[in-house]
C-alpha atoms as a PDB file:
ATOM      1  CA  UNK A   1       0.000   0.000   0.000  1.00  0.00           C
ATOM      2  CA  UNK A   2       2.888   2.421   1.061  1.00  0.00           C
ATOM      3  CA  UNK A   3       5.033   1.357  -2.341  1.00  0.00           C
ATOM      4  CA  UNK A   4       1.227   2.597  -4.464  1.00  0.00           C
ATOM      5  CA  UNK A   5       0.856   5.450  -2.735  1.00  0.00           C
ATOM      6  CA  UNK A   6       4.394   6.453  -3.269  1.00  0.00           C
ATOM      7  CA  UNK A   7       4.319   5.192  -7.071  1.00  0.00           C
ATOM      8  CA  UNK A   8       1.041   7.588  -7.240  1.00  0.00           C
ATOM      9  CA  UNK A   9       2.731  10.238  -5.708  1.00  0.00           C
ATOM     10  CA  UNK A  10       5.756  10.415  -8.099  1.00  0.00           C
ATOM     11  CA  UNK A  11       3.305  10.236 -11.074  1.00  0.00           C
ATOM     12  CA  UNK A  12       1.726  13.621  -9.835  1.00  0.00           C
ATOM     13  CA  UNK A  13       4.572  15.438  -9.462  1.00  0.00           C
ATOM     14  CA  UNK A  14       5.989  14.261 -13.071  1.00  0.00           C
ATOM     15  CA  UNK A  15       2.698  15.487 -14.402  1.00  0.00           C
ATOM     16  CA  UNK A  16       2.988  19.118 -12.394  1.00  0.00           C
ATOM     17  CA  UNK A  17       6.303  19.597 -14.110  1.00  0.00           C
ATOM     18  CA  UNK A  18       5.857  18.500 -17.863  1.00  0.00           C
ATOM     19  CA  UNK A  19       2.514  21.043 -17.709  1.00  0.00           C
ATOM     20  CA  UNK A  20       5.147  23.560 -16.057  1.00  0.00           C
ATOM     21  CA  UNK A  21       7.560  22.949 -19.422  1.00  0.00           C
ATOM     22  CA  UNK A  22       7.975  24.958 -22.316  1.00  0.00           C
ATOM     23  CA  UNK A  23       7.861  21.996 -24.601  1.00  0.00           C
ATOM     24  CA  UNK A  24       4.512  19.742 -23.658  1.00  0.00           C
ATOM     25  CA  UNK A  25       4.139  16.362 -23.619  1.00  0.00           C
ATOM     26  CA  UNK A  26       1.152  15.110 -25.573  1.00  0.00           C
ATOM     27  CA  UNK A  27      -0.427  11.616 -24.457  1.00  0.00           C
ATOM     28  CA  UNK A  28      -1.582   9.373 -27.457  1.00  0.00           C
ATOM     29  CA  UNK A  29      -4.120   6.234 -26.641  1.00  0.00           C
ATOM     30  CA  UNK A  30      -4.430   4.179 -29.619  1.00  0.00           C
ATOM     31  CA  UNK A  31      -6.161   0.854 -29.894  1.00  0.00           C
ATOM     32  CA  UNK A  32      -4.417  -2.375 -31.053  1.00  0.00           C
ATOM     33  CA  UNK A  33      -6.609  -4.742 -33.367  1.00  0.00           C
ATOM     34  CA  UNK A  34      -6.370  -7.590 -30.732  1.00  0.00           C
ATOM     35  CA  UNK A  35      -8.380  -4.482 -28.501  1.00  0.00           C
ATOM     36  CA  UNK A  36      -5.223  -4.055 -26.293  1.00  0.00           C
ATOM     37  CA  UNK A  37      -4.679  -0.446 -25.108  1.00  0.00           C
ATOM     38  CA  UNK A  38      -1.056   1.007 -26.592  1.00  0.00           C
ATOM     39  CA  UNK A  39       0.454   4.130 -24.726  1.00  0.00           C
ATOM     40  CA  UNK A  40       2.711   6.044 -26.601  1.00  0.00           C
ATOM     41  CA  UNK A  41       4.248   9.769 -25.507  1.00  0.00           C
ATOM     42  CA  UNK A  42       5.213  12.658 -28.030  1.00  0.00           C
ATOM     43  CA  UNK A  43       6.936  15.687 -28.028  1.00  0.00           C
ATOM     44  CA  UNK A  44       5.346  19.106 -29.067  1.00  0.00           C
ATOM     45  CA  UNK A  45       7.236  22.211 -29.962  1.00  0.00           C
ATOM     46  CA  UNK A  46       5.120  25.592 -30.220  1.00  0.00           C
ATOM     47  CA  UNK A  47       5.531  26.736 -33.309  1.00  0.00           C
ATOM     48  CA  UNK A  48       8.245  29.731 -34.151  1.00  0.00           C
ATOM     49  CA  UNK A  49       6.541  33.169 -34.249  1.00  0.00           C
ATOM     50  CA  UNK A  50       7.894  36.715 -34.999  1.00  0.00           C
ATOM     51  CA  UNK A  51       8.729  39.238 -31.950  1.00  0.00           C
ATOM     52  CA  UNK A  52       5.776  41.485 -30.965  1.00  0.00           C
ATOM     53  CA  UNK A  53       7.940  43.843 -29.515  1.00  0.00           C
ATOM     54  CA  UNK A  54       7.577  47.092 -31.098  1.00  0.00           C
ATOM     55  CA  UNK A  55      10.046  47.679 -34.343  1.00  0.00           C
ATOM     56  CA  UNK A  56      11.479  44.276 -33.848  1.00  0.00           C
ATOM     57  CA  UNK A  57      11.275  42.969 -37.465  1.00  0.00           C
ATOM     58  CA  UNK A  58      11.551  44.815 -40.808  1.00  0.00           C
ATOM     59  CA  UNK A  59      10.369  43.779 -44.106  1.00  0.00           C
ATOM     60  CA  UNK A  60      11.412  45.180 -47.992  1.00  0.00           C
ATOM     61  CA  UNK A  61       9.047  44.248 -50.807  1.00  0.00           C
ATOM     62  CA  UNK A  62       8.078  45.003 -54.187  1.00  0.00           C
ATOM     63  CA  UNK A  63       5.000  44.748 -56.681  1.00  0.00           C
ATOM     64  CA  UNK A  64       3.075  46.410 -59.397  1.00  0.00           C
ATOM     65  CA  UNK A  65      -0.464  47.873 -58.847  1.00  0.00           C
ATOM     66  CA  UNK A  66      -1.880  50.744 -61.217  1.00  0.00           C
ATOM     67  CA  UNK A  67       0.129  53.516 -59.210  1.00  0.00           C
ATOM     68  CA  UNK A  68       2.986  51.754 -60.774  1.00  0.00           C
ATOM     69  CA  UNK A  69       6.268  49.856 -59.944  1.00  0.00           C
ATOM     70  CA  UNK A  70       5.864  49.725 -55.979  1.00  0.00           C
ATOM     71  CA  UNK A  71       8.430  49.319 -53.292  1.00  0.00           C
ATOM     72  CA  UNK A  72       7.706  48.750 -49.733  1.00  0.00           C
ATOM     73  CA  UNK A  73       8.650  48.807 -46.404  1.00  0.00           C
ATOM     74  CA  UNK A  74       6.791  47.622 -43.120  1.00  0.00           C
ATOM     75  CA  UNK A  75       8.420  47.054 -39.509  1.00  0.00           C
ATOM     76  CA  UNK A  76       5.645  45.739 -36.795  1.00  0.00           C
ATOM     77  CA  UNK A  77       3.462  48.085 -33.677  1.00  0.00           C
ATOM     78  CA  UNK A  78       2.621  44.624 -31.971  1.00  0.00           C
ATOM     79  CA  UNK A  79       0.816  41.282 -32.951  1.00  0.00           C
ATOM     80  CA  UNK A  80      -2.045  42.814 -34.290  1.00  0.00           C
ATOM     81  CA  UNK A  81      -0.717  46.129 -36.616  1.00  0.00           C
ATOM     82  CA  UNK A  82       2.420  47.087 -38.706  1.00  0.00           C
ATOM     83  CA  UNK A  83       3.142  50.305 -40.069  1.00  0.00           C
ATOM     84  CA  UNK A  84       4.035  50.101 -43.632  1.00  0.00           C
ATOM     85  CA  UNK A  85       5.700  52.833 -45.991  1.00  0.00           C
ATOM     86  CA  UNK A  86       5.614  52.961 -49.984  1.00  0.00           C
ATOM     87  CA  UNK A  87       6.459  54.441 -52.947  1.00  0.00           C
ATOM     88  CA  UNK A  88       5.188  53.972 -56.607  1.00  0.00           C
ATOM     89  CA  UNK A  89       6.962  54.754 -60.016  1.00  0.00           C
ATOM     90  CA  UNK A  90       6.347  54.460 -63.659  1.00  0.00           C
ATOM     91  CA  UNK A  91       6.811  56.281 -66.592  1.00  0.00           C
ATOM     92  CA  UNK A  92       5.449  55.440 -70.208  1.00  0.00           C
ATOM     93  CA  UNK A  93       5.157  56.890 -73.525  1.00  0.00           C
ATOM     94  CA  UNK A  94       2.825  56.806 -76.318  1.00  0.00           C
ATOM     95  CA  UNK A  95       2.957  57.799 -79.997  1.00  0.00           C
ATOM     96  CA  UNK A  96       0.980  58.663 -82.682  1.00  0.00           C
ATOM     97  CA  UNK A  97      -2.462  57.655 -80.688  1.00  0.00           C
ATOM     98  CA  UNK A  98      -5.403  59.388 -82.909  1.00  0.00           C
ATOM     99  CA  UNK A  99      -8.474  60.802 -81.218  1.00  0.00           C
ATOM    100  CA  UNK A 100     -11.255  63.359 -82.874  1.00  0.00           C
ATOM    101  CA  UNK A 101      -8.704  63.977 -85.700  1.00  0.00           C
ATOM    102  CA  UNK A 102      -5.608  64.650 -83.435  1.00  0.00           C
ATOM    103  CA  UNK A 103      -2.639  62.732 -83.787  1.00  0.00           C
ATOM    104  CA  UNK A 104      -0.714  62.472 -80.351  1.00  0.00           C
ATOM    105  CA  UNK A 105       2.329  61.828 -78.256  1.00  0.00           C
ATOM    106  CA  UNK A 106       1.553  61.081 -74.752  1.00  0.00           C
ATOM    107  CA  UNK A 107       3.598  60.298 -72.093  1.00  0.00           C
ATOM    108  CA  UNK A 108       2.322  58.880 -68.717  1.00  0.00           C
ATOM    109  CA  UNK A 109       4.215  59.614 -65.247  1.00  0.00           C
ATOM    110  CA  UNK A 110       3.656  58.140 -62.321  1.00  0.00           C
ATOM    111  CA  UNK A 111       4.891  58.991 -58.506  1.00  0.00           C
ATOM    112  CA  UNK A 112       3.843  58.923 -55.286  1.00  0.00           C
ATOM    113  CA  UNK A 113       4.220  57.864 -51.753  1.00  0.00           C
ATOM    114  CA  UNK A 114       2.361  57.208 -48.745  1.00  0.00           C
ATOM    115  CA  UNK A 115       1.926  55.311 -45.260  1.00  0.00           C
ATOM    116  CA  UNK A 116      -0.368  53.483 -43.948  1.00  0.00           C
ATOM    117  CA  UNK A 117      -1.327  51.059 -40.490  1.00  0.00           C
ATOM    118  CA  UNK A 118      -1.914  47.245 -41.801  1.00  0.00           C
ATOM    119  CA  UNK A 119      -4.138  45.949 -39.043  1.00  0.00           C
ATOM    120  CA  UNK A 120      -4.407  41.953 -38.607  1.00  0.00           C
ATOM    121  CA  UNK A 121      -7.716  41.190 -36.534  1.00  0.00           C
ATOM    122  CA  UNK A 122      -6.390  37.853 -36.391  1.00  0.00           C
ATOM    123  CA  UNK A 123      -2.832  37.598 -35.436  1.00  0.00           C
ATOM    124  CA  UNK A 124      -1.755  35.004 -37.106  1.00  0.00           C
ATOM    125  CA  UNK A 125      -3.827  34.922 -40.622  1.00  0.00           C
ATOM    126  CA  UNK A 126      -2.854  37.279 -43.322  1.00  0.00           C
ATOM    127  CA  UNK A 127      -6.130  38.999 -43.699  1.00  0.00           C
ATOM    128  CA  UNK A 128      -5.561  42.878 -43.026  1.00  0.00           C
ATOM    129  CA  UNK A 129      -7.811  45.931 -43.437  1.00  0.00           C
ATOM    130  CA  UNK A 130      -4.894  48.967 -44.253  1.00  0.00           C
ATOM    131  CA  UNK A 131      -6.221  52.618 -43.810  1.00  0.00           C
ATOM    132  CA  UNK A 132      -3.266  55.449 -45.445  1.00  0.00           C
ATOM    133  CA  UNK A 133      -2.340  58.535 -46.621  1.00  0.00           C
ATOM    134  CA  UNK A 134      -0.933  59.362 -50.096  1.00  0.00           C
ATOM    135  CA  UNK A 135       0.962  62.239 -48.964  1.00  0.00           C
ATOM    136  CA  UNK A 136       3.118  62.625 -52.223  1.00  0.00           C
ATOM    137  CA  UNK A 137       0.844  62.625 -54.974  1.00  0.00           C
ATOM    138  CA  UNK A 138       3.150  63.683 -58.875  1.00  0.00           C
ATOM    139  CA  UNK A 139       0.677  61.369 -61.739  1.00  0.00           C
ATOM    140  CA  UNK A 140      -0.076  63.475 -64.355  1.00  0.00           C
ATOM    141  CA  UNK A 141      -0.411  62.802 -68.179  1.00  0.00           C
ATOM    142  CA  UNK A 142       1.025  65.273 -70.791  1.00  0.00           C
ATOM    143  CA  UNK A 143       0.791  65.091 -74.597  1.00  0.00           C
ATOM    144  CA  UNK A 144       1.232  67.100 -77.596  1.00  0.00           C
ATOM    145  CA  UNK A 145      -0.738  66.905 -80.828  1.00  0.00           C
ATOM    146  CA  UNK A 146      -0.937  67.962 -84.445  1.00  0.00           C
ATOM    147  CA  UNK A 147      -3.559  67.559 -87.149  1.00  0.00           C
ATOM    148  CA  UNK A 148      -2.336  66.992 -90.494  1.00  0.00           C
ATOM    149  CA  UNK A 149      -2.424  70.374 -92.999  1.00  0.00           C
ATOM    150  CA  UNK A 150      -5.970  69.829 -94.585  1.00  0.00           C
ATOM    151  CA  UNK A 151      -7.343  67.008 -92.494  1.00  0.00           C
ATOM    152  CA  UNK A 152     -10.387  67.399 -90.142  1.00  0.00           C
ATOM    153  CA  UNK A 153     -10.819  67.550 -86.743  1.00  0.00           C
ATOM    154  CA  UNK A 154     -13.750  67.536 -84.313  1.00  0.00           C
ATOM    155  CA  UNK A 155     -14.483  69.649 -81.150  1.00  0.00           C
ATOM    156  CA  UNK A 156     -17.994  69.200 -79.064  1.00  0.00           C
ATOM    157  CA  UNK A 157     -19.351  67.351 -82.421  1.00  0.00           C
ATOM    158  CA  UNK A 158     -18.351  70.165 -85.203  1.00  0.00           C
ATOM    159  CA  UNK A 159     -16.234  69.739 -88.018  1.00  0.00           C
ATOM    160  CA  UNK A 160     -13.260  72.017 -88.531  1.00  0.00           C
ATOM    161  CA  UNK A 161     -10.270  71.794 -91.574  1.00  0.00           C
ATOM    162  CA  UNK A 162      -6.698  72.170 -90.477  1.00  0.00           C
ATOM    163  CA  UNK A 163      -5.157  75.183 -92.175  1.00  0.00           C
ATOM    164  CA  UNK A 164      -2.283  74.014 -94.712  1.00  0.00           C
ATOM    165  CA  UNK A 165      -0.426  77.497 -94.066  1.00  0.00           C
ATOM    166  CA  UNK A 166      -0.485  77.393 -90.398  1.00  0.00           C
ATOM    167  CA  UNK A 167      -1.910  74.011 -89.342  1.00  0.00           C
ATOM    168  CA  UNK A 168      -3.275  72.987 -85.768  1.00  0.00           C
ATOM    169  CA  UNK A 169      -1.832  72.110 -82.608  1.00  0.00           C
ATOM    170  CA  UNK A 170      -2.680  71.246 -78.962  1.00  0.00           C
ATOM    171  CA  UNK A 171      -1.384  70.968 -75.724  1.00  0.00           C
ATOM    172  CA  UNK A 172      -2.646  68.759 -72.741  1.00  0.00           C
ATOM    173  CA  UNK A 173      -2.511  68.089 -69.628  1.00  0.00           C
ATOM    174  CA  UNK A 174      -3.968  65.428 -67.342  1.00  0.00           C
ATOM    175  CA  UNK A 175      -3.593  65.605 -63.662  1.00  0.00           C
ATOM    176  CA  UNK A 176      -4.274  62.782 -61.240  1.00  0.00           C
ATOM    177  CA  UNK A 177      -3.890  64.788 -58.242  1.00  0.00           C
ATOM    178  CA  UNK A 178      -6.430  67.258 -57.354  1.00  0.00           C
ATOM    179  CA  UNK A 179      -5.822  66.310 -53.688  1.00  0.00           C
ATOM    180  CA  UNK A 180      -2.364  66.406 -53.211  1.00  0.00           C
ATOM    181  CA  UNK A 181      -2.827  63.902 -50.179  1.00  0.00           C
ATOM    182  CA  UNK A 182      -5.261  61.880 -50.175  1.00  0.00           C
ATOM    183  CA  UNK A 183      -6.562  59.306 -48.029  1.00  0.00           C
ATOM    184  CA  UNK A 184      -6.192  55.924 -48.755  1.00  0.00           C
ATOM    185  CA  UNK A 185      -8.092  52.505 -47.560  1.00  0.00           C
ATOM    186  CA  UNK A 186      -7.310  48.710 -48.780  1.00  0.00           C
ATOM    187  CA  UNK A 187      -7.590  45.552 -47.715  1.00  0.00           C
ATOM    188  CA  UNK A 188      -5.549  42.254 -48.388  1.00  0.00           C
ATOM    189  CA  UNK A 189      -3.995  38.954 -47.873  1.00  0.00           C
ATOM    190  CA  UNK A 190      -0.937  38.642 -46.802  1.00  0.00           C
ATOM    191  CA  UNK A 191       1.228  39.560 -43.538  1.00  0.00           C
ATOM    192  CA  UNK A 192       4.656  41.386 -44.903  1.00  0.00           C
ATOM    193  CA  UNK A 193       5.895  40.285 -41.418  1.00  0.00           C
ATOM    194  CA  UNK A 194       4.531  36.702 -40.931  1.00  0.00           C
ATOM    195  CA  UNK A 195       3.444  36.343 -37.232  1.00  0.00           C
ATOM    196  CA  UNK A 196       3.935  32.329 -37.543  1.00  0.00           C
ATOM    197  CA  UNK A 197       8.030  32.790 -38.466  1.00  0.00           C
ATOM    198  CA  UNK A 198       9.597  32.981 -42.005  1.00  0.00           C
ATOM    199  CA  UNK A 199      10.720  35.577 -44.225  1.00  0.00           C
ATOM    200  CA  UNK A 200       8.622  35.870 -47.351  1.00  0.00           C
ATOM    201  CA  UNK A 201       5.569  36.393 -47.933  1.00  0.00           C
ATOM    202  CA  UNK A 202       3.365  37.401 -50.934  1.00  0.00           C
ATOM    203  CA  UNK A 203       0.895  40.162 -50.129  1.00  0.00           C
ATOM    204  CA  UNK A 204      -2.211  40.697 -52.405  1.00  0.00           C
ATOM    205  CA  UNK A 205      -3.778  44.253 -51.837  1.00  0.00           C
ATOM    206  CA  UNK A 206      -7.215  45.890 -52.662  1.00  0.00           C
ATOM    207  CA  UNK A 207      -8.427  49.352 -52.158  1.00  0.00           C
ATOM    208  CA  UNK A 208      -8.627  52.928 -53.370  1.00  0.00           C
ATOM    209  CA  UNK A 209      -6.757  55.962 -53.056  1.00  0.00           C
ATOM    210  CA  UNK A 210      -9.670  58.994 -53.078  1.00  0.00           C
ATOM    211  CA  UNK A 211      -7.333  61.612 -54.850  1.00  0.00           C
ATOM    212  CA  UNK A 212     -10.398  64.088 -56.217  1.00  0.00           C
ATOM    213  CA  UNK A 213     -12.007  64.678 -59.681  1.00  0.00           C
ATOM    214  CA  UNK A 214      -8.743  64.473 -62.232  1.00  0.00           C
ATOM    215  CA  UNK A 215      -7.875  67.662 -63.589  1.00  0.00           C
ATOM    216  CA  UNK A 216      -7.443  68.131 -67.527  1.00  0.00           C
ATOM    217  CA  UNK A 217      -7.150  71.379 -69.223  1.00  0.00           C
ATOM    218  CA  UNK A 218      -6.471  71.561 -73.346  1.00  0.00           C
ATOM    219  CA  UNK A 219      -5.309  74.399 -75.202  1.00  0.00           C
ATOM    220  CA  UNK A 220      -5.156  74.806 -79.201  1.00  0.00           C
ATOM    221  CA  UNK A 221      -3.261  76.871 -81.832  1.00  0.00           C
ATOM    222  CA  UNK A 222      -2.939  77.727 -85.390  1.00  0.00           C
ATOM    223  CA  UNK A 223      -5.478  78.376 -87.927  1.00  0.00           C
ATOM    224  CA  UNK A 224      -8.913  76.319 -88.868  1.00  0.00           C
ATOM    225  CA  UNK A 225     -10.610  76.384 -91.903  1.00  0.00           C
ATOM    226  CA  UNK A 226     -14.683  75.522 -93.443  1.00  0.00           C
ATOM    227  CA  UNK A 227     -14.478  72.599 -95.774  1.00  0.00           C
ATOM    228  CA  UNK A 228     -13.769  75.338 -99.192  1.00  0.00           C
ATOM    229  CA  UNK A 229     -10.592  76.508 -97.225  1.00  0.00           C
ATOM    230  CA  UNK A 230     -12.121  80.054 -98.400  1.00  0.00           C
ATOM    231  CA  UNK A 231     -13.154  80.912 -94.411  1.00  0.00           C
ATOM    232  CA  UNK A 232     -10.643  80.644 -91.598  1.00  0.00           C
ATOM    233  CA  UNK A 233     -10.401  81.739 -88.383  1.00  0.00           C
ATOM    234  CA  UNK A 234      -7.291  81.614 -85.228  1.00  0.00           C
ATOM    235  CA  UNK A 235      -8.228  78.857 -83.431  1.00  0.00           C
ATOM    236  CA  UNK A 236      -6.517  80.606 -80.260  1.00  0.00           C
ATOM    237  CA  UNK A 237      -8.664  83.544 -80.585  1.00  0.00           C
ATOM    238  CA  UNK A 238     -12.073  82.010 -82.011  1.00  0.00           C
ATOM    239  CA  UNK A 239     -14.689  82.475 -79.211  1.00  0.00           C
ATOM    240  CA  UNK A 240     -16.810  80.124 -81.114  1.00  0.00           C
ATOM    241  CA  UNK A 241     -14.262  77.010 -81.565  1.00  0.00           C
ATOM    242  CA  UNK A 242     -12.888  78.414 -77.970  1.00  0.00           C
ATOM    243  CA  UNK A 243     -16.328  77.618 -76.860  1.00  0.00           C
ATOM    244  CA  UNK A 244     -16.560  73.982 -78.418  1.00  0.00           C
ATOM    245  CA  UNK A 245     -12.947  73.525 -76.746  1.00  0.00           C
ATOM    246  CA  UNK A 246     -14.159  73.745 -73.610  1.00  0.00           C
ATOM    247  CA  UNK A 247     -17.381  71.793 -73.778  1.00  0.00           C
ATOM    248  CA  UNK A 248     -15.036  69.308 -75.251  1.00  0.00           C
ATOM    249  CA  UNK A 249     -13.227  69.227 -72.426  1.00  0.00           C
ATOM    250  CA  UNK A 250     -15.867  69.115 -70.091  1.00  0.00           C
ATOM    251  CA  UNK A 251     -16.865  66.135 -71.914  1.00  0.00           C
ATOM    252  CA  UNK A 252     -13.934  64.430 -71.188  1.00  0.00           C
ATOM    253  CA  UNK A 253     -13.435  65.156 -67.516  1.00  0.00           C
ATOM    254  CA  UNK A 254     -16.767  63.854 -66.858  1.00  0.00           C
ATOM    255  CA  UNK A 255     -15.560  60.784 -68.683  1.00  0.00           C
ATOM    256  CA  UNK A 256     -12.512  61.018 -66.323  1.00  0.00           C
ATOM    257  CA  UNK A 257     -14.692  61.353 -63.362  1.00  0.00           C
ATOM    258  CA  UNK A 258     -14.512  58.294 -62.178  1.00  0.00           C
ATOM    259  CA  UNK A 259     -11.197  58.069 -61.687  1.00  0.00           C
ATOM    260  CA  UNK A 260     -10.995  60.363 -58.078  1.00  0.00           C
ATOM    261  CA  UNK A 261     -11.270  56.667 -56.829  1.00  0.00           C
ATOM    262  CA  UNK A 262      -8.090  55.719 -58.456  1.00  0.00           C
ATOM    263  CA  UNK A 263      -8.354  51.784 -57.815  1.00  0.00           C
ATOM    264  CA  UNK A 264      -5.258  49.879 -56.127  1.00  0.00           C
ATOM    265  CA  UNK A 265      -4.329  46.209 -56.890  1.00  0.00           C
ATOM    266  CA  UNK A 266      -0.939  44.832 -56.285  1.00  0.00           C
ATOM    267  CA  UNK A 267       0.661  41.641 -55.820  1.00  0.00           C
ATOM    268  CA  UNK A 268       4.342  41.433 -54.724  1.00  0.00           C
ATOM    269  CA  UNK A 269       6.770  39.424 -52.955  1.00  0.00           C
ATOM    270  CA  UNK A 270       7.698  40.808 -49.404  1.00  0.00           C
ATOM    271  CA  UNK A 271      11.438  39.454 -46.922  1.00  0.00           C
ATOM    272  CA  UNK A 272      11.324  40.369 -43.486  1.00  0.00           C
ATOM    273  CA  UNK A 273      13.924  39.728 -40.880  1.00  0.00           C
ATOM    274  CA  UNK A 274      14.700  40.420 -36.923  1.00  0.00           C
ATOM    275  CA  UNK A 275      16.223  43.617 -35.887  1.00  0.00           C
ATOM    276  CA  UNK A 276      16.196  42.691 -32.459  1.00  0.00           C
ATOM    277  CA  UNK A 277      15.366  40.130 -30.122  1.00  0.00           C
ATOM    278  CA  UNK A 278      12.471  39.572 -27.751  1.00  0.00           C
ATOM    279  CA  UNK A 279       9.347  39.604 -26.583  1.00  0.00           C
END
């Protein structure tokens, strides 16, 4: 009786110091097919997770979205947020693009920066709801055009001749940035800073940047004609074709409109590593 109570005794306290230990021991019962009992024990590790001390970890990644080539960075607040820092470029050029009887070079530019807090309801899943600023805000779209010396072009609907003497020309100028910052709000998949251990990670983002009604203004030059060539007028000076200008124009920023929620959707490939330990 004495040797079972001390047998029972020593079984307690092994139990009140493996539940004590970092690393757990797990108790599998498994039943033999001649309906004997078999006992086996097995180790279990917690699995490796990233510091949530504050600025612990650091992560550099890159993507494309339609602000252009991005490049990120992202260090973590705690298990929950990390604050994240970007920048987008991209610069492209068009030729000899025809529209209403205009032939035109174009040439995109895009630039920007912003911040933004990536918050992780659940620490350990990627999903993340990212609220920002775009506080450097440079896309614009320029372009230069010509119409050929007795070719037609069309403003607001009416028909004008380009002048073989002193043929037409424009000027414009697109701006994507009537709100030089602007607020920002995505949401994603993806932790740039994986809370579970590891270094990459491939982040898929969502969202809008609300950067205002795009601005576009279009000015003209040279000398238009009737279809006889007898009548012709400046263009510059005009109020009538100055007049179809503009509702041309109008025209086309309300076809722009849409655009002051300039959509954001990237995919890129993110490395993070320690900058310091613990927890």
């Amino acid at each position: 009786m004495k040797r079972l109570a001390s047998l029972c005794l020593l079984l307690a306290s092994a139990a009140g110091l493996a539940a004590q230990s970092s690393s757990s021991l797990a108790l599998i019962d498994s039943t033999g097919s001649d309906g004997s009992g078999v006992h086996s024990m097995r180790a279990w590790h917690p699995a490796a997770s990233t510091s949530s001390k504050p600025f612990s970890n650091v992560a550099f990644g890159g993507g494309i979205s339609p602000l252009g080539v991005n490049m990120s960075m992202a260090t973590n607040l705690n298990r929950h947020m990390n604050l994240r820092g970007s920048g987008n470029i991209f610069n492209y050029s068009v030729n000899n693009f025809t529209t209403n009887g205009f032939t035109a070079n174009g040439k995109l530019n895009l630039a920007s920066a912003g911040t933004s807090i990536d918050i992780y309801p659940f620490a350990n899943h990627g999903l993340r709801f990212s609220p920002g600023v775009l506080f450097l805000n440079q896309n614009n779209l320029s372009a230069n055009a010509t119409v050929a010396a007795g070719q037609s072009f069309t403003l607001n609907s009416t028909n004008y001749y380009s002048s073989a003497s002193n043929p037409v020309t424009a000027t414009a100028s697109l701006g994507l940035n009537a709100r030089k910052q602007a607020f920002t709000a995505t949401t994603g998949w993806g932790n740039m800073i994986p809370r579970r251990g590891g270094h990459w990670s491939f982040p898929v983002e969502l969202g809008a940047a609300f950067i205002g009604s795009p601005s576009l203004n279009m000015n003209i030059a040279g000398t238009a004609c009737d279809q006889t060539g007898v009548y012709c007028v400046d263009v510059a000076t005009n109020q009538q074709i100055q007049a179809n200008l503009q509702a041309q124009v109008a025209k086309y920023r309300k076809d722009l409109d849409p655009l002051k929620t300039y959509p954001i959707a990237s995919f890129g490939v993110a490395y993070s590593f320690k900058t310091r330990s613990g927890r």
